[in-house]
C-alpha atoms as a PDB file:
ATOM      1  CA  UNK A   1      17.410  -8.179  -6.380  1.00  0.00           C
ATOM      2  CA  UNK A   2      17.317 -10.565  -3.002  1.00  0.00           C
ATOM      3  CA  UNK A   3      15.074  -9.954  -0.670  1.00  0.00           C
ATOM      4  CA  UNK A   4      17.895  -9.133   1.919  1.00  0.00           C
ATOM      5  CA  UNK A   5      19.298  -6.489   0.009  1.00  0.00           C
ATOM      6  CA  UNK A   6      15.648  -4.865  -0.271  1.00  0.00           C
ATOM      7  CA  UNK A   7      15.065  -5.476   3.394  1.00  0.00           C
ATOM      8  CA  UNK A   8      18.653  -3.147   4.238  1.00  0.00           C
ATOM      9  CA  UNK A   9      17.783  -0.531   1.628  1.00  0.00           C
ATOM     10  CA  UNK A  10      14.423   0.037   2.958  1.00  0.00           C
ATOM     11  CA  UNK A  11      15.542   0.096   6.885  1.00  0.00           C
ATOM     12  CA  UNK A  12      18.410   2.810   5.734  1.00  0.00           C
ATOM     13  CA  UNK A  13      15.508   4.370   4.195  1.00  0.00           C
ATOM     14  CA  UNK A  14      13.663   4.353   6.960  1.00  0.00           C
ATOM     15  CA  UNK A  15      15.790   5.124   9.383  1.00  0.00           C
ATOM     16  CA  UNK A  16      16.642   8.394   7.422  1.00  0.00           C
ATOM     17  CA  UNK A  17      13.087   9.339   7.589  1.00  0.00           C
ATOM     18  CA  UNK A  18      12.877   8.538  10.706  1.00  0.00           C
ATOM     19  CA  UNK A  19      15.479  10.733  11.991  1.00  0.00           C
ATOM     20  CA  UNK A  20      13.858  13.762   9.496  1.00  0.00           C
ATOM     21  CA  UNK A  21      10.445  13.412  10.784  1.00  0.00           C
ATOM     22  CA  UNK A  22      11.924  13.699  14.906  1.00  0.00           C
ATOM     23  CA  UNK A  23      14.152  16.925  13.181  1.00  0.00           C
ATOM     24  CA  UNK A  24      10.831  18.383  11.326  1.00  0.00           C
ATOM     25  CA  UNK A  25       8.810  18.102  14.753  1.00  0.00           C
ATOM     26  CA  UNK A  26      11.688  19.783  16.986  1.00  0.00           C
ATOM     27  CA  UNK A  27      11.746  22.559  14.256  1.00  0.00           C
ATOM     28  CA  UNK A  28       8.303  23.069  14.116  1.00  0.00           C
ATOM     29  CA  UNK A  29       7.810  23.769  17.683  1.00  0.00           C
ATOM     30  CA  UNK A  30      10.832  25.814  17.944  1.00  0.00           C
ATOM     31  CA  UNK A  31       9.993  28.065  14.785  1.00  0.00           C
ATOM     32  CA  UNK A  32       6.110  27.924  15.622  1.00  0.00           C
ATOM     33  CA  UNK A  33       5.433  26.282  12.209  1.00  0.00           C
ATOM     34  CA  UNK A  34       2.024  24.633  11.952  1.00  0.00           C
ATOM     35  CA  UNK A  35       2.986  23.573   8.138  1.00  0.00           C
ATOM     36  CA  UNK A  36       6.570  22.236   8.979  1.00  0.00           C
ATOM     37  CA  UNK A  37       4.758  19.669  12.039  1.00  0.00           C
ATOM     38  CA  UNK A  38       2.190  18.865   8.981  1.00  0.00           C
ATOM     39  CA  UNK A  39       4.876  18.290   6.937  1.00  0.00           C
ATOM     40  CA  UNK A  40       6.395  15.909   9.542  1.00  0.00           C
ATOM     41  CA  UNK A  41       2.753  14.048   9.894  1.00  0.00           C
ATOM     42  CA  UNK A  42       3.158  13.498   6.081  1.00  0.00           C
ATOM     43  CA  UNK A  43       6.254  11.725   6.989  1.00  0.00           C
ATOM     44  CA  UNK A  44       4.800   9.910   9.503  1.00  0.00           C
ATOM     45  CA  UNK A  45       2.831   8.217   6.934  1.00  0.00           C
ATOM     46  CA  UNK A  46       6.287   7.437   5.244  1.00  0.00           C
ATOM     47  CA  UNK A  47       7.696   6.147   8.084  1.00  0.00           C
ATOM     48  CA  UNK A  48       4.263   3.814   8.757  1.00  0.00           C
ATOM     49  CA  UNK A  49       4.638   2.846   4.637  1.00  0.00           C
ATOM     50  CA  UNK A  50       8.466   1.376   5.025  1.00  0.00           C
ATOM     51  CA  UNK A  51       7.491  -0.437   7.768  1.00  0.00           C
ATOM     52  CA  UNK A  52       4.624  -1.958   6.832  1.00  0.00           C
ATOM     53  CA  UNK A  53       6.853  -2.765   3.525  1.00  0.00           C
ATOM     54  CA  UNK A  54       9.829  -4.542   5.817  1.00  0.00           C
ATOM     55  CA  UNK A  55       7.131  -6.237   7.609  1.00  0.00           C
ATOM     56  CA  UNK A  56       5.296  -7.565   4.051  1.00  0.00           C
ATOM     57  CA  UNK A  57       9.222  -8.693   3.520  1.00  0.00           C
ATOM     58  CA  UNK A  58       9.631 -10.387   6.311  1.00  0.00           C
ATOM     59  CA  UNK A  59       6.591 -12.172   7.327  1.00  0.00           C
ATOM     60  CA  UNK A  60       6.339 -13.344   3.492  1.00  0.00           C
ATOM     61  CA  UNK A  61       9.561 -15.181   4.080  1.00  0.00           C
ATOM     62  CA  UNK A  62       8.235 -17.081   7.221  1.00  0.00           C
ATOM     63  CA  UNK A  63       6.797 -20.956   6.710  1.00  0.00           C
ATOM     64  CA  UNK A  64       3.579 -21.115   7.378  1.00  0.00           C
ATOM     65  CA  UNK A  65       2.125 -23.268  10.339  1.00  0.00           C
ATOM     66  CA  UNK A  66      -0.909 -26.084  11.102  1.00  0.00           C
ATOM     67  CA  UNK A  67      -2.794 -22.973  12.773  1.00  0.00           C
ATOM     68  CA  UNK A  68      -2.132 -20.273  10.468  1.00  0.00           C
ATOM     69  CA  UNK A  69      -1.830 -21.874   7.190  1.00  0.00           C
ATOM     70  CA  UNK A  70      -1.428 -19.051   5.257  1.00  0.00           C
ATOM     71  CA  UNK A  71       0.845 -17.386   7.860  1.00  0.00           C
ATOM     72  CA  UNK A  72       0.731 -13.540   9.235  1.00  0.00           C
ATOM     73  CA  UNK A  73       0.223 -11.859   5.609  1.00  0.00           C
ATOM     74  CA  UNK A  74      -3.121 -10.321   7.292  1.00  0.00           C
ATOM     75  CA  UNK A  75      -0.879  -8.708   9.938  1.00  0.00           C
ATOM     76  CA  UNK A  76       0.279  -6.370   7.279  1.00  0.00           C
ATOM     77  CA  UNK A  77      -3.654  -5.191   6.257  1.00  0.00           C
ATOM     78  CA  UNK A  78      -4.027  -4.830  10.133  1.00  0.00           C
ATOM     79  CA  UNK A  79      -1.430  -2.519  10.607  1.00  0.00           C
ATOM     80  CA  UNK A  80      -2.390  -1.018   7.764  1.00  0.00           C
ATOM     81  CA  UNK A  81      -6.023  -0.333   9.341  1.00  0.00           C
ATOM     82  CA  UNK A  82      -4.762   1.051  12.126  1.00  0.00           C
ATOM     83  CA  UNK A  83      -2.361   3.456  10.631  1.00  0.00           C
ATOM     84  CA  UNK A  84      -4.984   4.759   8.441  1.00  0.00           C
ATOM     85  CA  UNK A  85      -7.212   5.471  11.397  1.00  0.00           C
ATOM     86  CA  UNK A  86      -4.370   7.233  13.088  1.00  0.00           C
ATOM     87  CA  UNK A  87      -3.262   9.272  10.197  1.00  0.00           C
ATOM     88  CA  UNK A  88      -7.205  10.694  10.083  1.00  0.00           C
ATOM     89  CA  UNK A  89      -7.330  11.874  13.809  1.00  0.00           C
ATOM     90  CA  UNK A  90      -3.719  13.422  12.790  1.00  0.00           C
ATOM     91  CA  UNK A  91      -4.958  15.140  10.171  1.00  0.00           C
ATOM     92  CA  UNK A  92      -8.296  16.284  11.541  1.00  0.00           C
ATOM     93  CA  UNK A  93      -6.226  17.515  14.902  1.00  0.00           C
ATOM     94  CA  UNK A  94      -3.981  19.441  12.276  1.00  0.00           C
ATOM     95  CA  UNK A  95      -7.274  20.991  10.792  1.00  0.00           C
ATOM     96  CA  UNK A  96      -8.609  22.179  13.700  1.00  0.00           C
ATOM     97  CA  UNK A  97      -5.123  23.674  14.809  1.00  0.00           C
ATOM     98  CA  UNK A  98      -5.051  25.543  11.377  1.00  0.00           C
ATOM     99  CA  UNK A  99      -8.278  26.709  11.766  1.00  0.00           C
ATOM    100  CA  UNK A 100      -7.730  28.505  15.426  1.00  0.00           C
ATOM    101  CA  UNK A 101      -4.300  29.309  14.326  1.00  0.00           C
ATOM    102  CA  UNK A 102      -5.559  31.341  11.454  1.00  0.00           C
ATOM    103  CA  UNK A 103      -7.575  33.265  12.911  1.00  0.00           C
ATOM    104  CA  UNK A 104      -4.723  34.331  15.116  1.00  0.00           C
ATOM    105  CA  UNK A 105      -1.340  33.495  13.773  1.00  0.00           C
ATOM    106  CA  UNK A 106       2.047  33.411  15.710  1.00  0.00           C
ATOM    107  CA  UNK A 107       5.222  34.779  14.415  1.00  0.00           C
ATOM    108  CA  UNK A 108       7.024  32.058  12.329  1.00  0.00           C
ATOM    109  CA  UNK A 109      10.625  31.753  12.656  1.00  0.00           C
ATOM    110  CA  UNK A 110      10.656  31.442   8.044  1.00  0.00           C
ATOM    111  CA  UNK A 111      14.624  30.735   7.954  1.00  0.00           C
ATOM    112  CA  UNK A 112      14.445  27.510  10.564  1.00  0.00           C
ATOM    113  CA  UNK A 113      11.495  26.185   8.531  1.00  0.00           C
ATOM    114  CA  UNK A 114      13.394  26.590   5.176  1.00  0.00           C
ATOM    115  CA  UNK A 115      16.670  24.902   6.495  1.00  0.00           C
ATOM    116  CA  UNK A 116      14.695  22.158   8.338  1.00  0.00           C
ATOM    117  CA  UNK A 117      12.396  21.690   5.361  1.00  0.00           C
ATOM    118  CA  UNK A 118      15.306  21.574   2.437  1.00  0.00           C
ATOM    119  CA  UNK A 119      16.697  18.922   4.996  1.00  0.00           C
ATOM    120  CA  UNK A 120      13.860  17.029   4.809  1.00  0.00           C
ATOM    121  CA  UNK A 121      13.248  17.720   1.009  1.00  0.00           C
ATOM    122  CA  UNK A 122      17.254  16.257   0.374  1.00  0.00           C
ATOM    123  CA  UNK A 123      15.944  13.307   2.772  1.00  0.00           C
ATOM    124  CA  UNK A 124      13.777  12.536   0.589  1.00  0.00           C
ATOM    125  CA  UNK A 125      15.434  12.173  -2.499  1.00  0.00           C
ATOM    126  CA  UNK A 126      18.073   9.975  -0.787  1.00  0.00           C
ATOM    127  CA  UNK A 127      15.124   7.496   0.211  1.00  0.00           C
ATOM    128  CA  UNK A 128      13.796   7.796  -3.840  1.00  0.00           C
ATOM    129  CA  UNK A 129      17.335   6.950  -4.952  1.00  0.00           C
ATOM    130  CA  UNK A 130      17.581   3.762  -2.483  1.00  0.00           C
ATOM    131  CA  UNK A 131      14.086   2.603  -3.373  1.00  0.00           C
ATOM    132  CA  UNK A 132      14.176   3.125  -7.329  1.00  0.00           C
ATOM    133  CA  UNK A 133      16.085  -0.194  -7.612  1.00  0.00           C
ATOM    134  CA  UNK A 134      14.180  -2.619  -5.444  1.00  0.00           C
ATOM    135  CA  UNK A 135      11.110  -0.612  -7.219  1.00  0.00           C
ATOM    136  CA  UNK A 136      12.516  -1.707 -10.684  1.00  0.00           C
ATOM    137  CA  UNK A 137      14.075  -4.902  -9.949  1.00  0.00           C
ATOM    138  CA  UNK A 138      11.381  -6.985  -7.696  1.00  0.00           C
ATOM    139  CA  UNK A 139       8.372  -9.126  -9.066  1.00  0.00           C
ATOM    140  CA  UNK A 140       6.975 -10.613  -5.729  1.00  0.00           C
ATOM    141  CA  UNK A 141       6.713  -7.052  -3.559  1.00  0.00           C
ATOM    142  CA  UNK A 142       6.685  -4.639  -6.762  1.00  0.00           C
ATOM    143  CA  UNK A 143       3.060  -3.150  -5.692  1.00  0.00           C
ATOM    144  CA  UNK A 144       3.688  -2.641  -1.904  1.00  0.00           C
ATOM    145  CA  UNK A 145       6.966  -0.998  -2.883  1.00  0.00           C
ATOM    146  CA  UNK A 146       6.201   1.150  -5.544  1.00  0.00           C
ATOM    147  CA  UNK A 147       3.459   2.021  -2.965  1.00  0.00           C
ATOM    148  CA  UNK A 148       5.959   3.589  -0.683  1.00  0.00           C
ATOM    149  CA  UNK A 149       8.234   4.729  -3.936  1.00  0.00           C
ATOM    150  CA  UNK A 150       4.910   7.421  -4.425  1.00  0.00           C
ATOM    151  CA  UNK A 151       4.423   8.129  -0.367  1.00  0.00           C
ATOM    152  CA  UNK A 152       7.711   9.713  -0.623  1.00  0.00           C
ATOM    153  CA  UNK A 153       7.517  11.327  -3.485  1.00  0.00           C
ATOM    154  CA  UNK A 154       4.437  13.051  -2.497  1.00  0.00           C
ATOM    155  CA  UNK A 155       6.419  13.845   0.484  1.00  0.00           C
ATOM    156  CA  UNK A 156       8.950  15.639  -1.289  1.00  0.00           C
ATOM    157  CA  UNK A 157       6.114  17.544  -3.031  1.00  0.00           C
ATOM    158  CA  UNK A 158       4.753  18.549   0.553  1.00  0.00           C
ATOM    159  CA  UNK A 159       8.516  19.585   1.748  1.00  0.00           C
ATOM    160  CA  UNK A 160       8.467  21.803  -1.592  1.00  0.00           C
ATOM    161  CA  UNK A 161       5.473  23.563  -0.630  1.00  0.00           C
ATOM    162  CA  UNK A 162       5.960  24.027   2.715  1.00  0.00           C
ATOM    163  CA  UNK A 163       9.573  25.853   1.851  1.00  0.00           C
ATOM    164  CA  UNK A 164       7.960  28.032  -0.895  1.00  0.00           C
ATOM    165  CA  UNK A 165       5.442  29.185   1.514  1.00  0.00           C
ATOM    166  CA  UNK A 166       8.401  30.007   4.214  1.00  0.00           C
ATOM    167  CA  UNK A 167       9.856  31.667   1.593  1.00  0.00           C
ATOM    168  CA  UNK A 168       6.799  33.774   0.940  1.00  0.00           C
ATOM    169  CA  UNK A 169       6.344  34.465   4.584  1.00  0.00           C
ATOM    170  CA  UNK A 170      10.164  35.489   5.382  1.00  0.00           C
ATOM    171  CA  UNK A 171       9.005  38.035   2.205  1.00  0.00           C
ATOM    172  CA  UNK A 172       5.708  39.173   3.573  1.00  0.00           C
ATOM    173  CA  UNK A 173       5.694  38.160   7.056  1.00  0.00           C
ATOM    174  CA  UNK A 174       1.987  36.897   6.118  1.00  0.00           C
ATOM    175  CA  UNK A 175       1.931  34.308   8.723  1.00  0.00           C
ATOM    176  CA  UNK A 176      -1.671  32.893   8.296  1.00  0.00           C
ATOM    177  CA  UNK A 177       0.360  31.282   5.206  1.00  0.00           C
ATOM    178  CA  UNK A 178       2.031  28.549   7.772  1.00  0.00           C
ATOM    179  CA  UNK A 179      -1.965  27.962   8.639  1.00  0.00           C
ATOM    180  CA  UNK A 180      -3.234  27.777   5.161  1.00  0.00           C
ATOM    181  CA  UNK A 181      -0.244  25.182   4.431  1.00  0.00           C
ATOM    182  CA  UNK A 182      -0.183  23.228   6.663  1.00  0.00           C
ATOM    183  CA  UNK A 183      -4.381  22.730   6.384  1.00  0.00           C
ATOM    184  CA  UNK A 184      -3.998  21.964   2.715  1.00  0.00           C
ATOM    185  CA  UNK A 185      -1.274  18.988   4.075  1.00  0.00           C
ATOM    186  CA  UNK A 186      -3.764  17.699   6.345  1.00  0.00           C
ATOM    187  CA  UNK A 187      -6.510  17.534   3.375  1.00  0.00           C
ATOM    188  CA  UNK A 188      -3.485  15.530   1.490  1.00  0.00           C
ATOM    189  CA  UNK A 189      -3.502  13.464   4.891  1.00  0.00           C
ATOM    190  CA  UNK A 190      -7.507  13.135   5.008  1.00  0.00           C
ATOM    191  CA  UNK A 191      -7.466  11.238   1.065  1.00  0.00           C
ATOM    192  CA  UNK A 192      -4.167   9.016   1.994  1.00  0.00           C
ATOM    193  CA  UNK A 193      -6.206   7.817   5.293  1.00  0.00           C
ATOM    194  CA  UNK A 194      -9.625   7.117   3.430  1.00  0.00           C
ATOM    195  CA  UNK A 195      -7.991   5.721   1.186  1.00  0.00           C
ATOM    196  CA  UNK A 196      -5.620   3.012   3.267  1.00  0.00           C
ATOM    197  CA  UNK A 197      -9.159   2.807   5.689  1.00  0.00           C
ATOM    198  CA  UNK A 198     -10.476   1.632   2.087  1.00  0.00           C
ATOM    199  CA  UNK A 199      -8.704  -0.637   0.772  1.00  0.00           C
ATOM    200  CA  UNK A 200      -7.676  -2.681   4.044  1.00  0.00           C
ATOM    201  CA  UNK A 201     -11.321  -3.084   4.681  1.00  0.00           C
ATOM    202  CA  UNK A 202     -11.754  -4.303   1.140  1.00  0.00           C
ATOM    203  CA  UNK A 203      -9.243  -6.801   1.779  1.00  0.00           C
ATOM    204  CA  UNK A 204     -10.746  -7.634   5.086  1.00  0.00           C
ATOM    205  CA  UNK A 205     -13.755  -8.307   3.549  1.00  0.00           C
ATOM    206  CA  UNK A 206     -11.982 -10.652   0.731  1.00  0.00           C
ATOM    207  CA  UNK A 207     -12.973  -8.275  -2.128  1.00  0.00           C
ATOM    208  CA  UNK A 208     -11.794  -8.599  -5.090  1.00  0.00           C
ATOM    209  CA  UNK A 209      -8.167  -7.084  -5.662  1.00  0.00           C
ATOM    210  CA  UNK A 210      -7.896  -3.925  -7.462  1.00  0.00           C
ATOM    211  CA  UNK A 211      -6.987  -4.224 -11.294  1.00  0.00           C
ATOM    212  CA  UNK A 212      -8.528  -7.490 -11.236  1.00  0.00           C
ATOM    213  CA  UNK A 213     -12.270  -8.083 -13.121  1.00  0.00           C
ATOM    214  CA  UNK A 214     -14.067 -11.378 -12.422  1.00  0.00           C
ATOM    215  CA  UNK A 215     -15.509 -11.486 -15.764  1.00  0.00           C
ATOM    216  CA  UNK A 216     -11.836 -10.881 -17.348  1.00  0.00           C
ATOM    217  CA  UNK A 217     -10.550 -13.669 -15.219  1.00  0.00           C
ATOM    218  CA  UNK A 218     -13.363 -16.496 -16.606  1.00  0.00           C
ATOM    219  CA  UNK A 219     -13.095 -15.032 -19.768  1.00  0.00           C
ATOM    220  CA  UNK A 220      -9.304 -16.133 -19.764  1.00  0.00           C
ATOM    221  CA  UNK A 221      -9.827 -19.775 -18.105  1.00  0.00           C
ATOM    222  CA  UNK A 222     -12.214 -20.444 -20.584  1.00  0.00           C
ATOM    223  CA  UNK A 223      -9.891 -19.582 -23.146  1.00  0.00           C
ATOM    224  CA  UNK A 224      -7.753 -22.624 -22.457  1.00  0.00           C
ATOM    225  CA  UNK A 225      -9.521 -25.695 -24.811  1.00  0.00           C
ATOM    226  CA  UNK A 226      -9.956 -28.172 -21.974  1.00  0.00           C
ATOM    227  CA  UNK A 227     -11.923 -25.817 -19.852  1.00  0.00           C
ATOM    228  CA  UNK A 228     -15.443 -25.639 -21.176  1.00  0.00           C
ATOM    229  CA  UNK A 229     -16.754 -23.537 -18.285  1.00  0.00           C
ATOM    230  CA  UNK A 230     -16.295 -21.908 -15.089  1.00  0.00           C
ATOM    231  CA  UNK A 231     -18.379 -21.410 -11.822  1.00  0.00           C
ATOM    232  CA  UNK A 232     -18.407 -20.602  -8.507  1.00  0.00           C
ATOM    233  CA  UNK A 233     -14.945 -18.735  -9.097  1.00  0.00           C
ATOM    234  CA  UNK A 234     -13.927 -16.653  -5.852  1.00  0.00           C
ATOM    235  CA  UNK A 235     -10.748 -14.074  -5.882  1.00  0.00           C
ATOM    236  CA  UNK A 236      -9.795 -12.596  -3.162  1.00  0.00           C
ATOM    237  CA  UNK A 237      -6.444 -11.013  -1.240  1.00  0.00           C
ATOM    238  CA  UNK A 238      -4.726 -12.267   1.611  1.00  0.00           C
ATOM    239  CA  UNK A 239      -2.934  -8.848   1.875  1.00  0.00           C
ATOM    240  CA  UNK A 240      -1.980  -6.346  -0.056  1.00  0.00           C
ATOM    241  CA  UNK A 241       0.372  -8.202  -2.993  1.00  0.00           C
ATOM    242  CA  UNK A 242      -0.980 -11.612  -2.549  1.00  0.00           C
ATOM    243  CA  UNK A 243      -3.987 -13.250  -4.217  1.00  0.00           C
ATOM    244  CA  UNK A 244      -5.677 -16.098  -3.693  1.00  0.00           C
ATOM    245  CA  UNK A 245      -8.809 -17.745  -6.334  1.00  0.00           C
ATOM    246  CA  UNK A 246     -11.153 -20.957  -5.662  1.00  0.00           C
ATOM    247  CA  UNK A 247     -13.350 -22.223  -8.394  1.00  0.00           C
ATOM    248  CA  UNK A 248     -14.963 -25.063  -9.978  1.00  0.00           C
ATOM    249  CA  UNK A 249     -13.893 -25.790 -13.783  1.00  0.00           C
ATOM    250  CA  UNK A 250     -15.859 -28.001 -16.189  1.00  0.00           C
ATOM    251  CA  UNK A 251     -13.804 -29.981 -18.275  1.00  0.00           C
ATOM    252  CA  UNK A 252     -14.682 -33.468 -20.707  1.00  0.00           C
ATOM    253  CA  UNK A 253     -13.750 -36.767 -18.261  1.00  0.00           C
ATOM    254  CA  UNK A 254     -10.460 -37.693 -18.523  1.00  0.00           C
ATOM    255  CA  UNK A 255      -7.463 -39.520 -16.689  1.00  0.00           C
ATOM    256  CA  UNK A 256      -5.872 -37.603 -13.382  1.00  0.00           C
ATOM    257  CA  UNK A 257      -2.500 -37.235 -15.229  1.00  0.00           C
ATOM    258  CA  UNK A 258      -4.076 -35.093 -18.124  1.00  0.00           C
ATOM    259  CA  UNK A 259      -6.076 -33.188 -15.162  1.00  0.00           C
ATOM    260  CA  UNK A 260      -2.730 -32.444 -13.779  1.00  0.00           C
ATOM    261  CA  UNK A 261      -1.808 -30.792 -17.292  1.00  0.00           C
ATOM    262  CA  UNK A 262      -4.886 -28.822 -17.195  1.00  0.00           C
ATOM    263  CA  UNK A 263      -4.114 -27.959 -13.921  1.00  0.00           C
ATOM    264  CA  UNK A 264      -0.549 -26.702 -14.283  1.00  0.00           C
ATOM    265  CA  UNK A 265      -1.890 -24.824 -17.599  1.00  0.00           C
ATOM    266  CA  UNK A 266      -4.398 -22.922 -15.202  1.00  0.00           C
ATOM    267  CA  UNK A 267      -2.105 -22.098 -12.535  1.00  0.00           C
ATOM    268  CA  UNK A 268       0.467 -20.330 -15.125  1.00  0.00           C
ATOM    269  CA  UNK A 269      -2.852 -18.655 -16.472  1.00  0.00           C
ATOM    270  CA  UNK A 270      -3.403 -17.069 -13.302  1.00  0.00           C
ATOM    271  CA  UNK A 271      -0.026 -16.242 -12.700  1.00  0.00           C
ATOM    272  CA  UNK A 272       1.041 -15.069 -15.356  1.00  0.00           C
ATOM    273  CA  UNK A 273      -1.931 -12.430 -16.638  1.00  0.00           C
ATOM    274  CA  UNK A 274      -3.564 -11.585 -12.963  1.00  0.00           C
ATOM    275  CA  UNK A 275      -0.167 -12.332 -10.175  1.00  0.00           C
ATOM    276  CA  UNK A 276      -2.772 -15.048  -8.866  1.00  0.00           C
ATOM    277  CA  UNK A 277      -0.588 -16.922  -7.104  1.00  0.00           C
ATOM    278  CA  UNK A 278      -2.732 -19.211  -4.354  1.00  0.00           C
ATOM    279  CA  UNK A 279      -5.902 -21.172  -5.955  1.00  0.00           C
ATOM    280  CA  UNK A 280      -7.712 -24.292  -5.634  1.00  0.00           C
ATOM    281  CA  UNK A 281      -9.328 -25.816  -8.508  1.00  0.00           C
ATOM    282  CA  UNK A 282     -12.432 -27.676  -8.623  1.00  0.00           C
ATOM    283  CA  UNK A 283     -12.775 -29.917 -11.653  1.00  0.00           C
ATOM    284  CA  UNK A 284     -16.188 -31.431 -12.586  1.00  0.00           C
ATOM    285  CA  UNK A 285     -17.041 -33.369 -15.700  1.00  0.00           C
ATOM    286  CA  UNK A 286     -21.072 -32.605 -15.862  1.00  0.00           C
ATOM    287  CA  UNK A 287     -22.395 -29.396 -15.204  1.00  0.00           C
ATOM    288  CA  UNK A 288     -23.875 -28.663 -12.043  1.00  0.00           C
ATOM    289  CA  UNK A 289     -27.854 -28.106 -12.298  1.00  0.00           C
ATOM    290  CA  UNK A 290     -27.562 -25.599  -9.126  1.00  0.00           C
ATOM    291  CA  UNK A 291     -25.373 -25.054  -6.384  1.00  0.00           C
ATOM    292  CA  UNK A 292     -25.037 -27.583  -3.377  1.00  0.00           C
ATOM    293  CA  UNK A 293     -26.129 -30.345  -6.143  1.00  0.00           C
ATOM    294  CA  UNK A 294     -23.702 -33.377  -6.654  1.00  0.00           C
ATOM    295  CA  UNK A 295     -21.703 -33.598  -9.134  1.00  0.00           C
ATOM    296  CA  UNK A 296     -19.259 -36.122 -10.638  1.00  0.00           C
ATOM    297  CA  UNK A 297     -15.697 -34.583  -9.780  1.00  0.00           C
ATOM    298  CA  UNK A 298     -11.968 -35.540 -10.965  1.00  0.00           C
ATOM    299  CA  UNK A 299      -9.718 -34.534  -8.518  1.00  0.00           C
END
């Protein structure tokens, strides 16, 4: 699927969440529902996940420049940071709330919730049924998309819960329910935030990607006959579906046009079994004694 397409199914997407999560936070205040504005905080999340997807989109299709040679793929893990730090005040505001709101609960209007949560619940699916094809059908973006494919399904799962428990309270009129609910959102909330606060400082700090060993990765350079060792191998992320290595590769001495063989051999290596898709390859025909010692090199 072209990256166009995916660009206009994911702003219809968003723009239907978009207009859910304004409808879920109008009916919350109107119907007093702590759990239906949680509910619309989970969306929030949805709403920072699509864009943060168009962005990856978009910025991955722009050149890069003499400045910025890689180009503004960091901008993405940025945003990312600061989205994760917002979502964790959200969700610690929507704790407290809870907490006072419990101990004495308002009358909550149960039918608005219910219609304004099915609407939201039906939103959802419509934004699962747009994404499942650019989920199934891209190679370059698959990770930060089938990122956003689970956001909103764990969405959905919140807009279930939240109508079963307006449900229960239109039964009971047990209204500390709309507290409990909408604190056990905000817990959802608190593990999505660590989590993004995680893993963007990981990349900030060029960790290794996820699902990617450093052992694994020598063990399969190695592999290829020409290569007779590896060292002072470095993988890292530029953002969130792009990887980047650096190492130096040992190999017998031999004429730049058979380098070039090795070299295209080790490229579709890395591409191939770890989505490595930036590296820069070092090669060295003697072994160096320690690091920051001279070697003899073939470029």
């Amino acid at each position: 699927m072209e990256s166009a397409t995916i660009r206009k199914r994911l702003r219809i997407a968003l723009t239907l969440i978009f207009f859910v999560l304004c409808v879920e936070v109008a009916g919350g205040i109107i119907a007093h529902s702590l759990a239906l504005l949680s509910d619309a905080a989970h969306m929030l999340t949805d709403v920072f996940a699509l864009s943060l997807s168009l962005m990856a989109l978009t910025i991955a299709a722009q050149p890069s420049t003499r400045t910025k040679t890689f180009g503004y793929h960091r901008l993405e893990i940025l945003a990312a940071l600061a989205n994760g730090v917002l979502l964790l005040l959200m969700a610690l505001g929507i704790l407290w709330a809870a907490y006072r709101r419990f101990t004495d609960p308002l009358e909550v209007d149960s039918l608005i919730v219910i219609a304004v949560a099915t609407v939201g619940l039906a939103t959802n699916l419509g934004v699962l049924y747009f994404l499942k094809d650019p989920v199934h059908n891209t190679h370059n973006h698959d990770l930060n998309l089938k990122a956003v494919f689970y956001h909103v399904i764990g969405d959905s799962l919140a807009s279930v819960a939240v109508i079963l428990g307006a449900v229960a309270m239109w039964w009971t009129q047990w209204y500390a329910l709309d507290s409990i609910i909408a604190a056990l959102v905000a817990l959802v909330l608190i593990w999505g935030a660590q989590a993004i606060i995680r893993d963007a400082f990981h990349i900030l700090l060029e960790g290794v990607p996820k699902g990617i060993s450093i052992q694994e990765v020598e063990k399969e350079l190695t592999s290829i006959p020409a290569v007779k060792g590896i060292h002072e191998l470095h993988v890292w992320c530029i953002c969130s579906n792009i990887y980047a290595l650096s190492a130096h590769a040992l190999v017998n001495d031999q004429k730049v046009n058979q380098m070039e063989t090795i070299l295209e051999e080790i490229e579709t290596l890395l591409k191939n079994k770890f989505n490595i898709t930036h590296s820069t390859v070092q090669f060295e025909s003697n072994p160096c004694p320690a690091a920051g010692v001279a070697c003899d090199i073939q470029h």
